[in-house]
PDB file of N, CA and C in Angstrom:
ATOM      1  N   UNK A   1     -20.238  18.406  57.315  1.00  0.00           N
ATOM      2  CA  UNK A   1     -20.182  17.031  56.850  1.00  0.00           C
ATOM      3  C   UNK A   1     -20.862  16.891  55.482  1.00  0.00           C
ATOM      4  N   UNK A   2     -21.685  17.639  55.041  1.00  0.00           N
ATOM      5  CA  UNK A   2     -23.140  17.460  54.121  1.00  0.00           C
ATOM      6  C   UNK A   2     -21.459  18.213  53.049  1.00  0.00           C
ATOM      7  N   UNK A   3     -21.286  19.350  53.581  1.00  0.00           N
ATOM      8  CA  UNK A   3     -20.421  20.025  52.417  1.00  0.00           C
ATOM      9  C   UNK A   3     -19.167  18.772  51.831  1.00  0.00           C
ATOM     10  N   UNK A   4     -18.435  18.142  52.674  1.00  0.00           N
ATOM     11  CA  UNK A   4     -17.511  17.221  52.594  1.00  0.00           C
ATOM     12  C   UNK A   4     -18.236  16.611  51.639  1.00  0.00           C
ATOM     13  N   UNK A   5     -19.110  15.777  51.884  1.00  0.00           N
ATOM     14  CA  UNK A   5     -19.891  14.680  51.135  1.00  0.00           C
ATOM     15  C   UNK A   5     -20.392  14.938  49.610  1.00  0.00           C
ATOM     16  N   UNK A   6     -20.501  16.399  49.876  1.00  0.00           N
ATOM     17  CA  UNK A   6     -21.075  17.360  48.062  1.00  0.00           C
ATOM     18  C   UNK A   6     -19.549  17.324  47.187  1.00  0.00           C
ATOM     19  N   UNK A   7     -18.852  17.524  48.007  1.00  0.00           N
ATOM     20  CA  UNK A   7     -17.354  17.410  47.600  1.00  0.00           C
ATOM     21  C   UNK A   7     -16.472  16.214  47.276  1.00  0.00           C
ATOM     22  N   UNK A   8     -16.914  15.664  48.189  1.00  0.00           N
ATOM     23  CA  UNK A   8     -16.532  14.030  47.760  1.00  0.00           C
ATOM     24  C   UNK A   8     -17.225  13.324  46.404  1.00  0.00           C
ATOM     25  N   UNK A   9     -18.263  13.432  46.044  1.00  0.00           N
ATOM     26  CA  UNK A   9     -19.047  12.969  45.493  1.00  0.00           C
ATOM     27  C   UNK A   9     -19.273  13.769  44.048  1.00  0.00           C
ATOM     28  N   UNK A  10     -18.720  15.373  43.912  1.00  0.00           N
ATOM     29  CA  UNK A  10     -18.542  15.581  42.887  1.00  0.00           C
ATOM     30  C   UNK A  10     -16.830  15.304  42.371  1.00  0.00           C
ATOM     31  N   UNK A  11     -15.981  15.084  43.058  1.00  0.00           N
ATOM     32  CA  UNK A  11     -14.990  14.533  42.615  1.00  0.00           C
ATOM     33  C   UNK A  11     -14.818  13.308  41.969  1.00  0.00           C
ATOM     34  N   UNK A  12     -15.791  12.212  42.297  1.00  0.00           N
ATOM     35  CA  UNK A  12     -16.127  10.877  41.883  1.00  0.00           C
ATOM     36  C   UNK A  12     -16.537  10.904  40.702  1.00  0.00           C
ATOM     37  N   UNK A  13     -17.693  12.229  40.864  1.00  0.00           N
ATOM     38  CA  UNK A  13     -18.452  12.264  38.921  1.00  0.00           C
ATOM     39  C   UNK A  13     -17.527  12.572  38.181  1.00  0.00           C
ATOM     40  N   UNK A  14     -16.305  13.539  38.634  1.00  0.00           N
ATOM     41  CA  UNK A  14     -14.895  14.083  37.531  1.00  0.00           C
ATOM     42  C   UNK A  14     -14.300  13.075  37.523  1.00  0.00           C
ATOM     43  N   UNK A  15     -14.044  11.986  38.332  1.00  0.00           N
ATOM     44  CA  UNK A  15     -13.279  11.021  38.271  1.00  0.00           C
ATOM     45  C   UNK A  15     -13.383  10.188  36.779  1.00  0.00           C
ATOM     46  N   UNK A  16     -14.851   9.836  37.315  1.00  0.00           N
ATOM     47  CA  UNK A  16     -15.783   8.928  36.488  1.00  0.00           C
ATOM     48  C   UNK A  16     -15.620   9.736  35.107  1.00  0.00           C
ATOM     49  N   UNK A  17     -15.879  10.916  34.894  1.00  0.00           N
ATOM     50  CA  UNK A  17     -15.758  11.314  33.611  1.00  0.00           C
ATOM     51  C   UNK A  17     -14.844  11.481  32.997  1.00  0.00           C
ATOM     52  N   UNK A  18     -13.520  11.685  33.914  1.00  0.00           N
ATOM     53  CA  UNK A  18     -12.136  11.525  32.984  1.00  0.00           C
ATOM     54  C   UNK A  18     -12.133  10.280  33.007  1.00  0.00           C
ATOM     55  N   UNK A  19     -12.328   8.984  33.476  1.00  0.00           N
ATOM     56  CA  UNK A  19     -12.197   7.500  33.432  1.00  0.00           C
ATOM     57  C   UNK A  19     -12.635   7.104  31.798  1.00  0.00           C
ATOM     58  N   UNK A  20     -13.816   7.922  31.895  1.00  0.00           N
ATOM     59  CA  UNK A  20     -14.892   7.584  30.702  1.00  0.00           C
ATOM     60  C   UNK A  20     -14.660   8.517  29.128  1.00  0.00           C
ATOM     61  N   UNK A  21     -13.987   9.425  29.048  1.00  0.00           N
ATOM     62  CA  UNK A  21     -13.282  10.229  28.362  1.00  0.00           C
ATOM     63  C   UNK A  21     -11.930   9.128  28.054  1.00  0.00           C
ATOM     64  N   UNK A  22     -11.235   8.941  29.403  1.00  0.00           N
ATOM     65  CA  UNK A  22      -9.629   8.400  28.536  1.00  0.00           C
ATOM     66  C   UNK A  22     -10.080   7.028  27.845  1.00  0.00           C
ATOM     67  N   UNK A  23     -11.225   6.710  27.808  1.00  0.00           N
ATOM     68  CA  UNK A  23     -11.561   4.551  27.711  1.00  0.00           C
ATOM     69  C   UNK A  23     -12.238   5.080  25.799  1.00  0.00           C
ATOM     70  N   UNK A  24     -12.889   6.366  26.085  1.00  0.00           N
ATOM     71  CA  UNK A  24     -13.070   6.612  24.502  1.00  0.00           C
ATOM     72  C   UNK A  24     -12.239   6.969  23.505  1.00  0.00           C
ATOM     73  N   UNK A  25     -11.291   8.093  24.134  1.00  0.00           N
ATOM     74  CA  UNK A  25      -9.644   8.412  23.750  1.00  0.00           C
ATOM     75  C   UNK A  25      -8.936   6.545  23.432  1.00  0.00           C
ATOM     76  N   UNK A  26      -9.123   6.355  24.026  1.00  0.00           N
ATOM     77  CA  UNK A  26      -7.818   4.811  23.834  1.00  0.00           C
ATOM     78  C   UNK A  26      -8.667   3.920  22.748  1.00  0.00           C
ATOM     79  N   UNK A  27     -10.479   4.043  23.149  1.00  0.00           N
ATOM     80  CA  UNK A  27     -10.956   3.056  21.813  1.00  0.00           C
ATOM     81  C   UNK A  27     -10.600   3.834  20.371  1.00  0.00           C
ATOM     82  N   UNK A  28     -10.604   4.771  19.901  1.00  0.00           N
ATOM     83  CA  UNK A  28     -10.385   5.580  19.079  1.00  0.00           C
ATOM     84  C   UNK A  28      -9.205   5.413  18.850  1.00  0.00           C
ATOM     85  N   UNK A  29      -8.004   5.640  19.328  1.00  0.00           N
ATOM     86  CA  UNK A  29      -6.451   5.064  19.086  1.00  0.00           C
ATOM     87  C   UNK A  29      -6.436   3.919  18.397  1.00  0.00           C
ATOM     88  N   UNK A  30      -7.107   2.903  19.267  1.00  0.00           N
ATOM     89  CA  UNK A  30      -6.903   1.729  18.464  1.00  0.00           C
ATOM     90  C   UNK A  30      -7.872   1.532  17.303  1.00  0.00           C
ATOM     91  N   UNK A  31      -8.407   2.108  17.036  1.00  0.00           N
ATOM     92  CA  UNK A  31      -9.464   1.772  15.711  1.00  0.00           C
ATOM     93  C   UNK A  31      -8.430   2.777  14.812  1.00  0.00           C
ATOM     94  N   UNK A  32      -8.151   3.767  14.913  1.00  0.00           N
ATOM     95  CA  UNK A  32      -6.777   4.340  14.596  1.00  0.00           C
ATOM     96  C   UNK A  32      -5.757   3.244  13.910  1.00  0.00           C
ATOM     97  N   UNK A  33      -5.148   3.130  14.728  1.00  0.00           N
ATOM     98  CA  UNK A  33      -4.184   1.904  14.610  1.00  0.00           C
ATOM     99  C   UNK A  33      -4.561   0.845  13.538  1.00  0.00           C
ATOM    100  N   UNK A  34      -5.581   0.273  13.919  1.00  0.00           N
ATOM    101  CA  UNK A  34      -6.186  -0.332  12.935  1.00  0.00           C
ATOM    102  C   UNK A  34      -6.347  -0.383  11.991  1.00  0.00           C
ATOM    103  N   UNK A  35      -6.646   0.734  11.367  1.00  0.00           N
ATOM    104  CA  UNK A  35      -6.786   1.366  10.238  1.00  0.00           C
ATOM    105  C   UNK A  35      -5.633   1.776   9.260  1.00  0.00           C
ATOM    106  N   UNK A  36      -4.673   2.549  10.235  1.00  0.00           N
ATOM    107  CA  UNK A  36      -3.213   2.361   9.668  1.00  0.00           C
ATOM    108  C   UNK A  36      -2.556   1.249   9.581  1.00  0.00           C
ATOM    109  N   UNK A  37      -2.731   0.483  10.115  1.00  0.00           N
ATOM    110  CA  UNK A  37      -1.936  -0.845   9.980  1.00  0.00           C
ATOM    111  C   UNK A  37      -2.421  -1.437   8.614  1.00  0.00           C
ATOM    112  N   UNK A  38      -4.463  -1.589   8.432  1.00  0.00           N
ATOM    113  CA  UNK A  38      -4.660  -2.112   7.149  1.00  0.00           C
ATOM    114  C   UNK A  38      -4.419  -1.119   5.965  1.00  0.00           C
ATOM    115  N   UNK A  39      -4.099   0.256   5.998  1.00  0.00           N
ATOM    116  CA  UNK A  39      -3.557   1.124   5.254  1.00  0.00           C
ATOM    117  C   UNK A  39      -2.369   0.750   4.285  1.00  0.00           C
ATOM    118  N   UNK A  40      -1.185   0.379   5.695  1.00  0.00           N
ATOM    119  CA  UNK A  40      -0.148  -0.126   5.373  1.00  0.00           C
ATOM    120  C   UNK A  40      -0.125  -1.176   4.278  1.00  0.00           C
ATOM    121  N   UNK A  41      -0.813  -2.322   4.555  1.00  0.00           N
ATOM    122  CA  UNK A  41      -0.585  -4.036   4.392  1.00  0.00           C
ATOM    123  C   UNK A  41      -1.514  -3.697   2.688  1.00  0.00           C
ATOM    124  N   UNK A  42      -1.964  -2.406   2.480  1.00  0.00           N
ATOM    125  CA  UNK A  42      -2.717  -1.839   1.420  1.00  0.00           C
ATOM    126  C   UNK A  42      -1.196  -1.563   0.403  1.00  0.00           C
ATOM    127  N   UNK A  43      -1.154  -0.812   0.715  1.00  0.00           N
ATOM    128  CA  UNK A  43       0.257   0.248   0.491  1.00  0.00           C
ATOM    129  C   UNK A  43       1.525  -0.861   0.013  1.00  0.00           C
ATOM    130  N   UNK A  44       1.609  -1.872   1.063  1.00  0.00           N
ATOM    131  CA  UNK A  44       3.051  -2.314   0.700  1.00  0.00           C
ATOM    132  C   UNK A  44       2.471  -3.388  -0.641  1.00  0.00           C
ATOM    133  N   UNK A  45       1.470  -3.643  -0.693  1.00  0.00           N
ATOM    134  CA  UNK A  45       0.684  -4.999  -1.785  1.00  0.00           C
ATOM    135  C   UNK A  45       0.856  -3.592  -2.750  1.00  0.00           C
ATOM    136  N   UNK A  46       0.053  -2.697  -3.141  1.00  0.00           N
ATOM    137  CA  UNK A  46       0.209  -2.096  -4.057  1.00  0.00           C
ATOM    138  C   UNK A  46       1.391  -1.845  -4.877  1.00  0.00           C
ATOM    139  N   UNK A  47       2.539  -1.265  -3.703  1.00  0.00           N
ATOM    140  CA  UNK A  47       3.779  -0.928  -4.181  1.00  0.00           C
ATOM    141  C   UNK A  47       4.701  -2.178  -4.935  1.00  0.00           C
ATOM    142  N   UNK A  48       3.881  -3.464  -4.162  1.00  0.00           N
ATOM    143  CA  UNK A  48       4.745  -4.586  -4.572  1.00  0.00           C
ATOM    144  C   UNK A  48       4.553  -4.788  -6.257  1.00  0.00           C
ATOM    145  N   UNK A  49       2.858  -4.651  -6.506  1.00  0.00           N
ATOM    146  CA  UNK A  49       2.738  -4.588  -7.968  1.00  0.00           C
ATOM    147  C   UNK A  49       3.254  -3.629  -8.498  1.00  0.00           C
ATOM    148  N   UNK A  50       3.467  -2.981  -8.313  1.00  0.00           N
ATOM    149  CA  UNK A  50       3.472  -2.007  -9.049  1.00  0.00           C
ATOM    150  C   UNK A  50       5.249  -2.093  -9.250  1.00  0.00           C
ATOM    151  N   UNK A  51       6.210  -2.277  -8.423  1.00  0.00           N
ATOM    152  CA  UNK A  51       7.551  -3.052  -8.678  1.00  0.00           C
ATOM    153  C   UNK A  51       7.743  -3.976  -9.891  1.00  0.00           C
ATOM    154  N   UNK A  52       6.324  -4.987  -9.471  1.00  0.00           N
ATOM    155  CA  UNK A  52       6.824  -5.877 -10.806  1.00  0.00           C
ATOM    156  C   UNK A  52       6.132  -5.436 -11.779  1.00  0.00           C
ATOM    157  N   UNK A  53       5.160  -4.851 -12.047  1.00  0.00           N
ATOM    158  CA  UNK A  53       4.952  -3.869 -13.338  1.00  0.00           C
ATOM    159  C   UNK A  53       5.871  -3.255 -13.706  1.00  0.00           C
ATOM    160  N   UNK A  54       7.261  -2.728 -13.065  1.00  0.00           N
ATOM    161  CA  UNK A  54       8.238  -1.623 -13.465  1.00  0.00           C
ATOM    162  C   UNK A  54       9.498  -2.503 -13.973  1.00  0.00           C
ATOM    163  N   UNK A  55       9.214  -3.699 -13.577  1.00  0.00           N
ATOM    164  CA  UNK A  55      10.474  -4.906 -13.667  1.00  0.00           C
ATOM    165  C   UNK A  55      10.080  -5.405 -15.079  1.00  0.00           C
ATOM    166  N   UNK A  56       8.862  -5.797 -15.415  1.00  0.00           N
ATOM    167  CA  UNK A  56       8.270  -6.209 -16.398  1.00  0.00           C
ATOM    168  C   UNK A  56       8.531  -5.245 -17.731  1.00  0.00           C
ATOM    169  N   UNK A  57       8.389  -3.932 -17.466  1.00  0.00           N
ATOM    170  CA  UNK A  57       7.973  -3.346 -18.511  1.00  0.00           C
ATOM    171  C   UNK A  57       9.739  -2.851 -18.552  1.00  0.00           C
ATOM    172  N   UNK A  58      10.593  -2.966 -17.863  1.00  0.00           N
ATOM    173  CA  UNK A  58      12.365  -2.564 -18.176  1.00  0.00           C
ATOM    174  C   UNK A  58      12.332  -4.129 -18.771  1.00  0.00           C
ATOM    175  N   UNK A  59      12.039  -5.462 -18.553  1.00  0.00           N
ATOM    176  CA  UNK A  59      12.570  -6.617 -19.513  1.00  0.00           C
ATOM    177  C   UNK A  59      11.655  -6.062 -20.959  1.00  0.00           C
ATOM    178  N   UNK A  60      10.789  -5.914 -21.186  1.00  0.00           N
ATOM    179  CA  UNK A  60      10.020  -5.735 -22.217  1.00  0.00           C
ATOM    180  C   UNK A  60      10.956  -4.506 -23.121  1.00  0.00           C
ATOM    181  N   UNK A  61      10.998  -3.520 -22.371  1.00  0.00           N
ATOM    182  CA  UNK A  61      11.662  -2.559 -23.146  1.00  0.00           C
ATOM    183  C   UNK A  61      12.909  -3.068 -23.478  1.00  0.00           C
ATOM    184  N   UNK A  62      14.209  -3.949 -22.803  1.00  0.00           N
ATOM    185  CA  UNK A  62      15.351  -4.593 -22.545  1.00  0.00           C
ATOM    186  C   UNK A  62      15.071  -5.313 -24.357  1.00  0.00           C
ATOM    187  N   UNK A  63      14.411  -6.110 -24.290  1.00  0.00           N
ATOM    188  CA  UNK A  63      13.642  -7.041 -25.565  1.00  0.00           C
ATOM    189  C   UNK A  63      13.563  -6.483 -26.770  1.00  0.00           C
ATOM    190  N   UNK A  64      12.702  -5.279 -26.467  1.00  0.00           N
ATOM    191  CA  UNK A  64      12.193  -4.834 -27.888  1.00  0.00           C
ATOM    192  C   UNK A  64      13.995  -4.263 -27.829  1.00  0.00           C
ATOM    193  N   UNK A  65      14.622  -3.409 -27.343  1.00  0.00           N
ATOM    194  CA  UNK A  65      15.984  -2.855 -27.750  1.00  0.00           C
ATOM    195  C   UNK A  65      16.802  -4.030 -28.683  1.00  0.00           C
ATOM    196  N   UNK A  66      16.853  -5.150 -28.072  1.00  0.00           N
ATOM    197  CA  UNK A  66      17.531  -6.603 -28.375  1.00  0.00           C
ATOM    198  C   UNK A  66      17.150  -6.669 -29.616  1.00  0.00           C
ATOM    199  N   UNK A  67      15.766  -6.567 -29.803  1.00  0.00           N
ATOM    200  CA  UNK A  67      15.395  -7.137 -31.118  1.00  0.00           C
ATOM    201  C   UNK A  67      15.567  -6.109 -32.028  1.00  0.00           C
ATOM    202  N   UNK A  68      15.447  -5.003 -31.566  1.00  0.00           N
ATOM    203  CA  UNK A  68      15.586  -4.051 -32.742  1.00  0.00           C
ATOM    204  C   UNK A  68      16.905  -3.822 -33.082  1.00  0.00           C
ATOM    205  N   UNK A  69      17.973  -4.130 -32.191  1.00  0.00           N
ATOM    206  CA  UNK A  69      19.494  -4.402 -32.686  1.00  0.00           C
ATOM    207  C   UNK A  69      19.354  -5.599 -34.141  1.00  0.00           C
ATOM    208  N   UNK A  70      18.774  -6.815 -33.296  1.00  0.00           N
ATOM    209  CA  UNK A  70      19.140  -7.494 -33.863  1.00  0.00           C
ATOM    210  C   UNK A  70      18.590  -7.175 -35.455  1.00  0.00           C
ATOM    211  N   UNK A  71      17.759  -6.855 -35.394  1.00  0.00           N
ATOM    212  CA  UNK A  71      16.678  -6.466 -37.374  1.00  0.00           C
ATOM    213  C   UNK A  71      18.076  -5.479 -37.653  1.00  0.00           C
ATOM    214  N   UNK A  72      18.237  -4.491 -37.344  1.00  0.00           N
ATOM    215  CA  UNK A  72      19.962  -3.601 -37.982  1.00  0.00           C
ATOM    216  C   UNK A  72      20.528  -4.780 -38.375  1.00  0.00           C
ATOM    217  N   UNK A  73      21.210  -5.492 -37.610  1.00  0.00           N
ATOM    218  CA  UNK A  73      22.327  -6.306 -38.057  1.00  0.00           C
ATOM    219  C   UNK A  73      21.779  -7.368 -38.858  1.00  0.00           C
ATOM    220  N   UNK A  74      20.959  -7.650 -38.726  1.00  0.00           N
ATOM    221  CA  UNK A  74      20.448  -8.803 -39.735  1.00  0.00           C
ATOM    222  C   UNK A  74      21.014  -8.783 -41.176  1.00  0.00           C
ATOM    223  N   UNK A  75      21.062  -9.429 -41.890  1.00  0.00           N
ATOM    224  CA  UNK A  75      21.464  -9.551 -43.111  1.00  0.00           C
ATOM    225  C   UNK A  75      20.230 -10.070 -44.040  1.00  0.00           C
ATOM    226  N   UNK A  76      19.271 -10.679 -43.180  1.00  0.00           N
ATOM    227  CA  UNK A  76      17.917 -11.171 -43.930  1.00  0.00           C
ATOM    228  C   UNK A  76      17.009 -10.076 -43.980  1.00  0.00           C
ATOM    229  N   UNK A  77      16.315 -10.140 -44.943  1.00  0.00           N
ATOM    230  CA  UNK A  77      15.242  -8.695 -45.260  1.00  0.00           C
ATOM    231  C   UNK A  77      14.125  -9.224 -44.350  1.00  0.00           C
ATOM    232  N   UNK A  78      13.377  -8.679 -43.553  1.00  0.00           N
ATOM    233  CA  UNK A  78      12.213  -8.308 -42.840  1.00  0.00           C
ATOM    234  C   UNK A  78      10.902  -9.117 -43.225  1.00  0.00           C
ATOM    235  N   UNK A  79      10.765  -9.024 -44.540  1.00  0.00           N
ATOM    236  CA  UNK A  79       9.557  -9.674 -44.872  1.00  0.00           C
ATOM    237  C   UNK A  79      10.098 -11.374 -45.077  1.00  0.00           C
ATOM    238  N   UNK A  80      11.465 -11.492 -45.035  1.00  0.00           N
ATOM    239  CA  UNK A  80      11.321 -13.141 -45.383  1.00  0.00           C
ATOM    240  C   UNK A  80      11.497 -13.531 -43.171  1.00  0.00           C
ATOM    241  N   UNK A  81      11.984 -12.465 -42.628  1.00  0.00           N
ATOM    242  CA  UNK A  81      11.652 -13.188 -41.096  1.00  0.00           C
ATOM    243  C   UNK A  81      10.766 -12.886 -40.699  1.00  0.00           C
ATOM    244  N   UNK A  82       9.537 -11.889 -41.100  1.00  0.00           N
ATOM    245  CA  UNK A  82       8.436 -12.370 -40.925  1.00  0.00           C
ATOM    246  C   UNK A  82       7.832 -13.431 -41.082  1.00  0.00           C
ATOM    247  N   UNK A  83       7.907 -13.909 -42.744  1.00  0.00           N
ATOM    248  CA  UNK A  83       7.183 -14.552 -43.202  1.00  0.00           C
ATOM    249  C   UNK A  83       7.039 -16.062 -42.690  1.00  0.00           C
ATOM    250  N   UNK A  84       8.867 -16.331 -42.208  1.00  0.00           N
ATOM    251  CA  UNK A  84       9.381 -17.363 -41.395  1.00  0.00           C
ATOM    252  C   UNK A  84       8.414 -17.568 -40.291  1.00  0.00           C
ATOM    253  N   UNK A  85       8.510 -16.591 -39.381  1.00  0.00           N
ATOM    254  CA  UNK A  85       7.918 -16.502 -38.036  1.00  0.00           C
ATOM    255  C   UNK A  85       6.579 -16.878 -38.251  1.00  0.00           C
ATOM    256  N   UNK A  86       6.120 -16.787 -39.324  1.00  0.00           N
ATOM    257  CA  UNK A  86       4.061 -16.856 -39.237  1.00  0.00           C
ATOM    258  C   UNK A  86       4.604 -18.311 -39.209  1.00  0.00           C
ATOM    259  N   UNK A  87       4.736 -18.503 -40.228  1.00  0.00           N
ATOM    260  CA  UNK A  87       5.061 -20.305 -40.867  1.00  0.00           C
ATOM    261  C   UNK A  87       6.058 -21.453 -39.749  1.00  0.00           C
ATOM    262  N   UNK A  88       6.761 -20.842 -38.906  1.00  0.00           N
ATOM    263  CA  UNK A  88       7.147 -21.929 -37.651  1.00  0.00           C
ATOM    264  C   UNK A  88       5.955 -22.274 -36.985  1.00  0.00           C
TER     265      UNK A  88
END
């Protein structure tokens, strides 16, 4: 009976310790999780700037191309549309 009872009772402590093992395993997952998730919500804000930095700087480049067509074709010399532009 005494042996049963040594037996019973160390099965309870393995019990208890895989109980107490899987509850640290699962807090760890979710702090896990956690972490990737604010990783993410990191990641997609970054990427978003960084989109319109790439949108920004193709109109900018789009612009300067425009304008530098337009100075070729111009027929007015440079220093009088400068000089225009200070003076508007």
């Amino acid at each position: 009976m005494d042996r049963l009872e040594r037996i019973l009772s160390g099965r309870e402590a393995e019990i208890q310790r895989l109980k107490t093992e899987l509850a640290l395993k699962t807090l760890y997952i979710e702090e896990l999780q956690t972490t990737l998730e604010s990783q993410a919500r990191e990641l997609e804000a970054f990427d978003a700037r960084l989109q319109r930095m790439e949108q920004a700087a193709r109109r900018a480049q789009s612009q300067q191309a425009d304008t530098s067509r337009e100075l070729r074709r111009s027929p007015v010399p440079l220093f009088i549309r400068i000089r225009k532009a200070i003076s508007d």
